[in-house]
C-alpha atoms as a PDB file:
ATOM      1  CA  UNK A   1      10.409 -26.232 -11.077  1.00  0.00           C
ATOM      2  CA  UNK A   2       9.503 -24.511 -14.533  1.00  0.00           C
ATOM      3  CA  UNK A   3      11.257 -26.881 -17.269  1.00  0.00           C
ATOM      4  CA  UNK A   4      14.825 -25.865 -16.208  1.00  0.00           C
ATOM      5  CA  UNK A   5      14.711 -23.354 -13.705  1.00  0.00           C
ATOM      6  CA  UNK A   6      13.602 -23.765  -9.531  1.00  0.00           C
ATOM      7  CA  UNK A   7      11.801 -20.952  -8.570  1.00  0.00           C
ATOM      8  CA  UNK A   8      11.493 -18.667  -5.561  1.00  0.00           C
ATOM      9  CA  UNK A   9       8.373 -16.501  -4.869  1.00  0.00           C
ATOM     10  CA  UNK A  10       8.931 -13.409  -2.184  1.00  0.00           C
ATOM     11  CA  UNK A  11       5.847 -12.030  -0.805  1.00  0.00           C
ATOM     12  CA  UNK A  12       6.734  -8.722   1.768  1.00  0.00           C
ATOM     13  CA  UNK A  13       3.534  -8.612   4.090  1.00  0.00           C
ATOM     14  CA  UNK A  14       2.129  -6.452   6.293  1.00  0.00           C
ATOM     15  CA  UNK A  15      -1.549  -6.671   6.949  1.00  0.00           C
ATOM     16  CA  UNK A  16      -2.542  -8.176   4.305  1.00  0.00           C
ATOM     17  CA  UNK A  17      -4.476 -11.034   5.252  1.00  0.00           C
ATOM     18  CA  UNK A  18      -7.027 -10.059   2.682  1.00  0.00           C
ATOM     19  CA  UNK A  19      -4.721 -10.380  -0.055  1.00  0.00           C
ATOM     20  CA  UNK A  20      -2.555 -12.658   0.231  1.00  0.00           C
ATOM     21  CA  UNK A  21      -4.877 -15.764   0.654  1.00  0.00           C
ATOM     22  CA  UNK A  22      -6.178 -14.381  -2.984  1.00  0.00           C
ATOM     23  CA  UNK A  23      -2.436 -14.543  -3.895  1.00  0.00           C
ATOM     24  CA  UNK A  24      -1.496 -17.641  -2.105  1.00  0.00           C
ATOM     25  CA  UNK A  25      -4.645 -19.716  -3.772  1.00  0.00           C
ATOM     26  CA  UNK A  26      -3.598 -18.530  -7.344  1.00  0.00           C
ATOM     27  CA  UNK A  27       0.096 -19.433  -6.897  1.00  0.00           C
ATOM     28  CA  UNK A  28       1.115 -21.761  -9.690  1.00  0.00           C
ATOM     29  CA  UNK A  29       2.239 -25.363  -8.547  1.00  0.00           C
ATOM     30  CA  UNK A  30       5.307 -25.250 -10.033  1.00  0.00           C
ATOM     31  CA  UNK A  31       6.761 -22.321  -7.832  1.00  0.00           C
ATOM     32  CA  UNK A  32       9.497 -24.288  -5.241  1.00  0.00           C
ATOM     33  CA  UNK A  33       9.391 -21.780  -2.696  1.00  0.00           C
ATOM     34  CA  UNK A  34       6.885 -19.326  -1.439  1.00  0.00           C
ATOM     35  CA  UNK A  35       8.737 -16.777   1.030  1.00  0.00           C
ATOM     36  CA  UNK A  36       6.102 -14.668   3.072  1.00  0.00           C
ATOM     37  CA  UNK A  37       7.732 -11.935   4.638  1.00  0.00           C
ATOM     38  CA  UNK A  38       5.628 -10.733   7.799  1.00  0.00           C
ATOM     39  CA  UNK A  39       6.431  -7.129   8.493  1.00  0.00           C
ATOM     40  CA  UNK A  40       5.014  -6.619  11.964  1.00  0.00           C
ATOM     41  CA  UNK A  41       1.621  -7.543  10.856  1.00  0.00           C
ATOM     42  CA  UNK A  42      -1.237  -7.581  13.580  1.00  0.00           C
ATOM     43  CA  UNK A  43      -4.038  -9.632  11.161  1.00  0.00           C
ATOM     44  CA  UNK A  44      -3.911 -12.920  10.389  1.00  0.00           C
ATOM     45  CA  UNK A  45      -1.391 -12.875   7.432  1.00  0.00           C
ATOM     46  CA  UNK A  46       1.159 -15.307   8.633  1.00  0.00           C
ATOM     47  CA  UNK A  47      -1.582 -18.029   9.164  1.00  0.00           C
ATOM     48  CA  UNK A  48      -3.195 -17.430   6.550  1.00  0.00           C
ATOM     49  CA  UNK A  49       0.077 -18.073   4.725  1.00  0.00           C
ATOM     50  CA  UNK A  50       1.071 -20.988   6.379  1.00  0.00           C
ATOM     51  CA  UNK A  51      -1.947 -22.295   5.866  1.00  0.00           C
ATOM     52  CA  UNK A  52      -1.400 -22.239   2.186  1.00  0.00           C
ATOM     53  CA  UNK A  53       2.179 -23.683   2.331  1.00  0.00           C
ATOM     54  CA  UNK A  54       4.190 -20.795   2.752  1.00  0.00           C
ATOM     55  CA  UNK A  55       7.296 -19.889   4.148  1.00  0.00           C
ATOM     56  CA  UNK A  56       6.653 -17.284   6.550  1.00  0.00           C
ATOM     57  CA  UNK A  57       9.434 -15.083   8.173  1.00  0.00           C
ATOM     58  CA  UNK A  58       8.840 -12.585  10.265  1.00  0.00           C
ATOM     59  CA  UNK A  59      11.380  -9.387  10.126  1.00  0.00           C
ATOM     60  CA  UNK A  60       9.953  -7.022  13.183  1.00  0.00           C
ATOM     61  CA  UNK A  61      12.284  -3.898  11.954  1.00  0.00           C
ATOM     62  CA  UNK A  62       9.761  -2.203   9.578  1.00  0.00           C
ATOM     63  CA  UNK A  63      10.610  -1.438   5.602  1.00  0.00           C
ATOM     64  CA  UNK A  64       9.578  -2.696   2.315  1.00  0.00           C
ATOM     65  CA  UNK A  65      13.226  -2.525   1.337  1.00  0.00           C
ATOM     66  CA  UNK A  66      14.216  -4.329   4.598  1.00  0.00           C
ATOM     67  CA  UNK A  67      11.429  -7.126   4.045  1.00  0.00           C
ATOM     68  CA  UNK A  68      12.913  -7.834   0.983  1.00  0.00           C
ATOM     69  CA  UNK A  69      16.379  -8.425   1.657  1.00  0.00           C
ATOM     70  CA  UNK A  70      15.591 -10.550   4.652  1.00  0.00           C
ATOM     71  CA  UNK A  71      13.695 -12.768   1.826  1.00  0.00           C
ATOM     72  CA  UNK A  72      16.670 -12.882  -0.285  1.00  0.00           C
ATOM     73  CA  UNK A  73      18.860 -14.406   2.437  1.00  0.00           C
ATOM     74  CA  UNK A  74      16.184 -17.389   2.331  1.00  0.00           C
ATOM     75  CA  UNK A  75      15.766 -18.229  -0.836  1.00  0.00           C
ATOM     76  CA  UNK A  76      17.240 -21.067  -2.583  1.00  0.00           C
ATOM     77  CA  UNK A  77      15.865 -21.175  -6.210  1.00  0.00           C
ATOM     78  CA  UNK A  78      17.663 -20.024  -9.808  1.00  0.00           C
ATOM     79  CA  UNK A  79      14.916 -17.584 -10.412  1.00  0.00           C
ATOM     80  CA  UNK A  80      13.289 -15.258  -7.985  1.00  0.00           C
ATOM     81  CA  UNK A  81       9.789 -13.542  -8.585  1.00  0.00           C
ATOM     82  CA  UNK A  82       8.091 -10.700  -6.410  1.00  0.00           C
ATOM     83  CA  UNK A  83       4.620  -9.488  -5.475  1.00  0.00           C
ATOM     84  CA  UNK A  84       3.161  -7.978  -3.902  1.00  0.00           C
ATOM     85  CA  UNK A  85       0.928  -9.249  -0.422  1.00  0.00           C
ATOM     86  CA  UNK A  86      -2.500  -7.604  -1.752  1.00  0.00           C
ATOM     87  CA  UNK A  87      -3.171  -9.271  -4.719  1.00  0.00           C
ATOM     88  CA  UNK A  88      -2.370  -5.711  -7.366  1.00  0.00           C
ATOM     89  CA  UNK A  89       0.521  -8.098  -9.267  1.00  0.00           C
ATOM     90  CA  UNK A  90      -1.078 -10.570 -11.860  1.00  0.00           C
ATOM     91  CA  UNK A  91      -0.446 -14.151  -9.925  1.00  0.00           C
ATOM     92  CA  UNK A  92      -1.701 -16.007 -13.163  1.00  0.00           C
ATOM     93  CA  UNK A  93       1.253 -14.374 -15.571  1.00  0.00           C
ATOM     94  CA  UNK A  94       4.472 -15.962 -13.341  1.00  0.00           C
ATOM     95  CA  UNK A  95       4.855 -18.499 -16.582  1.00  0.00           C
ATOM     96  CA  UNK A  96       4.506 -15.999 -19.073  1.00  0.00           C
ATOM     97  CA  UNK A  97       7.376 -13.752 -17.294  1.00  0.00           C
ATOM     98  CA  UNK A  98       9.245 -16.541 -16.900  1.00  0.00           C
ATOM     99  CA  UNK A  99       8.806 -17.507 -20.303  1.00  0.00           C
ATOM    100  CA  UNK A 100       9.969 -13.750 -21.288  1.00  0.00           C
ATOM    101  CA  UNK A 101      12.469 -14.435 -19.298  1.00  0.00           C
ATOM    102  CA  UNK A 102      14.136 -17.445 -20.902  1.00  0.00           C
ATOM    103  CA  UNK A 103      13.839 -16.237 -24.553  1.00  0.00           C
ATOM    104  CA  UNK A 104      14.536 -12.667 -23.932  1.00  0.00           C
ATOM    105  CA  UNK A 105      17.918 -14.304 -22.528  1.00  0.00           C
ATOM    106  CA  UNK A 106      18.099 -11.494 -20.017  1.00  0.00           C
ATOM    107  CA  UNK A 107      18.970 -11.375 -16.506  1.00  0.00           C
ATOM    108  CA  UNK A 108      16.578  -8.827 -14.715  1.00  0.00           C
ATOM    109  CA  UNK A 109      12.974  -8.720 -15.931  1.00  0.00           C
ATOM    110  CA  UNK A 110      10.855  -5.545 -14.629  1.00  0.00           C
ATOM    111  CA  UNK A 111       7.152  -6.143 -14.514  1.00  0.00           C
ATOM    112  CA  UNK A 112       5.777  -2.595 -15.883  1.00  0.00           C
ATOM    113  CA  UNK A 113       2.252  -1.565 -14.752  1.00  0.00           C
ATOM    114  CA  UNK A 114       2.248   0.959 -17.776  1.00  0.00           C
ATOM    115  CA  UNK A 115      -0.318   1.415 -19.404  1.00  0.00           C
ATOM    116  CA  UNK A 116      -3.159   0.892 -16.852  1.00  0.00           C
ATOM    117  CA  UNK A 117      -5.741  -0.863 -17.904  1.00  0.00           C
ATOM    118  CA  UNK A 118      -8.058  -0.895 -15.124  1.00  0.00           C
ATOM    119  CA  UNK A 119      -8.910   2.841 -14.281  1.00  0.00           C
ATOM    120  CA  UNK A 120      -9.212   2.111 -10.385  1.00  0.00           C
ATOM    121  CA  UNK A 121      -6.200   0.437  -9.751  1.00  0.00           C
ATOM    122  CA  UNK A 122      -4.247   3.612 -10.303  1.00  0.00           C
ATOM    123  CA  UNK A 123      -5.128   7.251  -9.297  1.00  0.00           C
ATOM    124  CA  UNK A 124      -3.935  10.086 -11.525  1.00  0.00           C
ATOM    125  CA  UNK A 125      -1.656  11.751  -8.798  1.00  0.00           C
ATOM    126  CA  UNK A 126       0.120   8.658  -8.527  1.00  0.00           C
ATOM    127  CA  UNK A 127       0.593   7.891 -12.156  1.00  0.00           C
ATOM    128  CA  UNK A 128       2.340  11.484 -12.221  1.00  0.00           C
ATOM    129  CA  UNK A 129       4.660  10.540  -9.322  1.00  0.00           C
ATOM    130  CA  UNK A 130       5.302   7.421 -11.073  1.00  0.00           C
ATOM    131  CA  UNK A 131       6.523   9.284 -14.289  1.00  0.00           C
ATOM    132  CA  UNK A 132       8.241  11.802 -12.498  1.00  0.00           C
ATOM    133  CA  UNK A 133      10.572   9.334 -10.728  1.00  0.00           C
ATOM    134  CA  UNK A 134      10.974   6.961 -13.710  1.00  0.00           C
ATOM    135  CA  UNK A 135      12.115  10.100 -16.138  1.00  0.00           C
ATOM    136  CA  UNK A 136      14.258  11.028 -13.147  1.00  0.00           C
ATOM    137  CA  UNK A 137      15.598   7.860 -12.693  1.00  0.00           C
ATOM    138  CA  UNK A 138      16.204   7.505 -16.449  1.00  0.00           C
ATOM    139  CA  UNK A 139      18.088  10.779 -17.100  1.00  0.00           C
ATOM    140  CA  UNK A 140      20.476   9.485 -13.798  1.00  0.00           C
ATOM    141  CA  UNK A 141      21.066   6.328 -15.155  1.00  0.00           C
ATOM    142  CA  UNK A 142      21.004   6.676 -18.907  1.00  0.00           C
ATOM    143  CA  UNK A 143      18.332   4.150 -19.972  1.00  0.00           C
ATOM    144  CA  UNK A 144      14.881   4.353 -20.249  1.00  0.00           C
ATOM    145  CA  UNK A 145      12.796   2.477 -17.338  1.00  0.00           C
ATOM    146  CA  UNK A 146       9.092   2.317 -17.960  1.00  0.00           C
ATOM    147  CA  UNK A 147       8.247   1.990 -14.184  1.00  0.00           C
ATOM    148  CA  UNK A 148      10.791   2.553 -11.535  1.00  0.00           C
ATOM    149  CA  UNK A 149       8.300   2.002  -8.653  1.00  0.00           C
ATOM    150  CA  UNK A 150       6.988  -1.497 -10.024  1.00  0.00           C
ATOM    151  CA  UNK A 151       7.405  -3.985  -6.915  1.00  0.00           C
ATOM    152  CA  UNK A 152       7.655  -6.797  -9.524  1.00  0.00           C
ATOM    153  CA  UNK A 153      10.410  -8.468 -10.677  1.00  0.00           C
ATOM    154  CA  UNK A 154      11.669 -11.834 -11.891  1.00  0.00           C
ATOM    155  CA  UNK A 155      15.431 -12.357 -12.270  1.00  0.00           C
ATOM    156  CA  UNK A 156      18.094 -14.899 -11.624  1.00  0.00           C
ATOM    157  CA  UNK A 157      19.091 -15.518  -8.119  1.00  0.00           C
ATOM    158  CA  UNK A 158      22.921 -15.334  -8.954  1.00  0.00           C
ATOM    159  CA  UNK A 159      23.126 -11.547  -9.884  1.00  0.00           C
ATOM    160  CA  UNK A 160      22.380 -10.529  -6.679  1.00  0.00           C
ATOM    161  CA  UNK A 161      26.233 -10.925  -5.189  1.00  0.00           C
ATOM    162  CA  UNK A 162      26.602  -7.708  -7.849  1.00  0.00           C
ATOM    163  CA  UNK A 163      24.553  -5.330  -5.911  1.00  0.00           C
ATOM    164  CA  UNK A 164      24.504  -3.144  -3.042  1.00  0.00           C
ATOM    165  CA  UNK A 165      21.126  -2.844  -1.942  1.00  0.00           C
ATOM    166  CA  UNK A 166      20.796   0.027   1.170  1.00  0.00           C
ATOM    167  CA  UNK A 167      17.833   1.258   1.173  1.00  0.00           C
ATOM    168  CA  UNK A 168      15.040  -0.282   4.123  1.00  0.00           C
ATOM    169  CA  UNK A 169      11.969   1.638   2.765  1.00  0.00           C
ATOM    170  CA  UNK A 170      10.567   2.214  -0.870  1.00  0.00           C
ATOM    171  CA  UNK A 171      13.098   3.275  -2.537  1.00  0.00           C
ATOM    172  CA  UNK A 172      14.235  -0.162  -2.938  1.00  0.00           C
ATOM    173  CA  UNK A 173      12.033  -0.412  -5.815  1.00  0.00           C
ATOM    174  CA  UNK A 174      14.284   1.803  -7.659  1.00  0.00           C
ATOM    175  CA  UNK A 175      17.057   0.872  -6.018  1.00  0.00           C
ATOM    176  CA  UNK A 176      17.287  -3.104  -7.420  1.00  0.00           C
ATOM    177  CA  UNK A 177      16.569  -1.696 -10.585  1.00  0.00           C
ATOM    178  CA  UNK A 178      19.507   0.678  -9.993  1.00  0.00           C
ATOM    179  CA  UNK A 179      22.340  -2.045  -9.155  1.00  0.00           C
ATOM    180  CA  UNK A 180      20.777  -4.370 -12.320  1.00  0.00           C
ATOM    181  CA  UNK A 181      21.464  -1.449 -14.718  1.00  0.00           C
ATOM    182  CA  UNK A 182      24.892  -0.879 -13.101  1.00  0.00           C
ATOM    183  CA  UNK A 183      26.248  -4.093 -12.291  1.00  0.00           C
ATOM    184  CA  UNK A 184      25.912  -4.515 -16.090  1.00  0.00           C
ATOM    185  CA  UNK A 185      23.804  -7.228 -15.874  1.00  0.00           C
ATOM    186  CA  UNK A 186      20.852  -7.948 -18.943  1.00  0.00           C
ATOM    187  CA  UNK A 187      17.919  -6.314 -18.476  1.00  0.00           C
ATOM    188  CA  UNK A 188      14.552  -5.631 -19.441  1.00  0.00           C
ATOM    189  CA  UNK A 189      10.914  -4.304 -19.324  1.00  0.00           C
ATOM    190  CA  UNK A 190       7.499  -5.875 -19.795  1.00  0.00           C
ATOM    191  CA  UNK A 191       3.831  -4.930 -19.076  1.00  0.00           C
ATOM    192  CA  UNK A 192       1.472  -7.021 -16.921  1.00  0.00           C
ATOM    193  CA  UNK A 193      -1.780  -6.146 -16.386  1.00  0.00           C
ATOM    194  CA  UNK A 194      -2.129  -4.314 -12.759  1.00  0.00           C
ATOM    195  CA  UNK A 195      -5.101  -4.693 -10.579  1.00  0.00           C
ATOM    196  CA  UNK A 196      -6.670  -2.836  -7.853  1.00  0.00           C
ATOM    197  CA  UNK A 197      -5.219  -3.800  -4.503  1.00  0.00           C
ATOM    198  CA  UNK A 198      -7.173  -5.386  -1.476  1.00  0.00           C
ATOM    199  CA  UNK A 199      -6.800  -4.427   1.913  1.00  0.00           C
ATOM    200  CA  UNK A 200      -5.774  -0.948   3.413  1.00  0.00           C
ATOM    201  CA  UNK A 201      -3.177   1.508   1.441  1.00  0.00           C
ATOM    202  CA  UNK A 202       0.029   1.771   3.100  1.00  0.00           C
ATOM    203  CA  UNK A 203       1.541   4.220   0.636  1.00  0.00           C
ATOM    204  CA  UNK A 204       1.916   7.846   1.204  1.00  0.00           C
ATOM    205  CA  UNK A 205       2.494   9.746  -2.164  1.00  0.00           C
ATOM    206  CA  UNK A 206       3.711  12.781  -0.590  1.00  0.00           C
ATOM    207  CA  UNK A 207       5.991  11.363   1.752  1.00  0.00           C
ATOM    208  CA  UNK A 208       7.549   8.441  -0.200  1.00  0.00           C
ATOM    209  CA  UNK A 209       7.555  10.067  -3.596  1.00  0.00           C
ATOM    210  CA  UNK A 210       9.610  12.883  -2.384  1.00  0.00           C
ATOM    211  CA  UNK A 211      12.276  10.603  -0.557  1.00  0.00           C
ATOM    212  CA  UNK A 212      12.468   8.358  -2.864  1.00  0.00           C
ATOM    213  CA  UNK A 213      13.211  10.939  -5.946  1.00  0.00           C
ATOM    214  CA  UNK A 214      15.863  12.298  -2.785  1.00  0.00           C
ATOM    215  CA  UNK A 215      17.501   8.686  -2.258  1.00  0.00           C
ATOM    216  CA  UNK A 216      18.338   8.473  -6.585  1.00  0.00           C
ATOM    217  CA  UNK A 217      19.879  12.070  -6.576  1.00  0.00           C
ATOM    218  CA  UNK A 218      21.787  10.811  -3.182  1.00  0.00           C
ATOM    219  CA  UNK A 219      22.967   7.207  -4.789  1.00  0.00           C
ATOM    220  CA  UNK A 220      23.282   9.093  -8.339  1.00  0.00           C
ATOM    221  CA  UNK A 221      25.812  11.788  -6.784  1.00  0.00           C
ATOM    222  CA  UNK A 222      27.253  10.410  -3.371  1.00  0.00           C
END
């Protein structure tokens, strides 16, 4: 519990053993629920997990999208937090969001990696893809998002009846922030300081930046 609010961490895993024991031995003790979900992992992520406390359930159908909303059926807290399984998303600065949170009086906070500070945590071609989907996503929508592709948010359990989340894969980065901005709900940007990840990369720029700049023309215009 932070002063007023129970809180839900969601952790979508796959592989990540590396990382998420980092992540799991920085996570404040205040957090009421630590949801690991285990994507089809092979490594020892979910014991590693458990081993720190976690709740760990395992959703076999792959996608970061689909990860996620099998976390949001379990959790049970006011406020719900995301990060990442390999340790990129600042552990250490859950209080301060939540603090941003609270006095901010908003209802979706989005965690912006912009500007990177540490050089390696970010390649160029990647910070290009990044703009070019958040200016896409911002001439769409009609309001300026910082980073679309950030895969950390904090926001209050309640709003998510208002949305209709689809997407199984990436895109449901964008697409949260997508149903926030039109369910109408109060919302807003902050930076955190992003780190370079542990473990293997998963991402495919090529691939995932193209479908995912396909899936906001195809929610934009369908």
């Amino acid at each position: 519990m932070y002063k007023d609010l129970s809180i839900t961490v969601i952790i979508p895993c796959l592989n990540e053993e590396q990382g998420i024991e980092q992540v799991m031995q920085r996570m404040p003790a205040f957090v009421d629920q630590v949801i690991v979900v285990d994507n089809g992992s092979t490594d020892r992520t979910a014991d590693v997990a458990k081993s720190y406390g976690a709740q760990v359930i395992h959703e076999e159908v792959r996608g970061y999208g689909r990860a996620y909303k099998s976390g949001f059926d379990k959790a049970t807290s006011d406020v719900i937090i995301t990060l990442d399984g390999d340790h990129s998303y600042p552990v250490d600065a859950l209080s301060y969001l939540i603090e941003a949170l609270r006095h901010l009086d908003v209802d979706f906070l989005n965690a912006s990696r912009f500007p990177v500070r540490d050089r390696n945590a970010m390649s160029f071609k990647h910070k290009f893809g990044n703009w070019v989907l958040s200016f896409a996503m911002s001439v769409l929508y009609f309001r300026w998002v910082r980073d679309s592709q950030s895969g950390m948010w904090v926001f209050r359990r309640r709003i998510l009846e208002k949305m209709k989340l689809t997407s199984d894969g990436m895109a449901f980065s964008e697409e949260i922030k997508i149903e926030a901005l039109k369910a109408g709900v109060r919302f807003q940007e902050l930076s955190i300081q992003y780190s370079s990840r542990l473990g293997e990369i998963k991402l495919n720029p090529w691939r995932d930046g193209f479908y995912n700049l396909w899936f906001l023309l195809k929610k934009r215009f369908s």
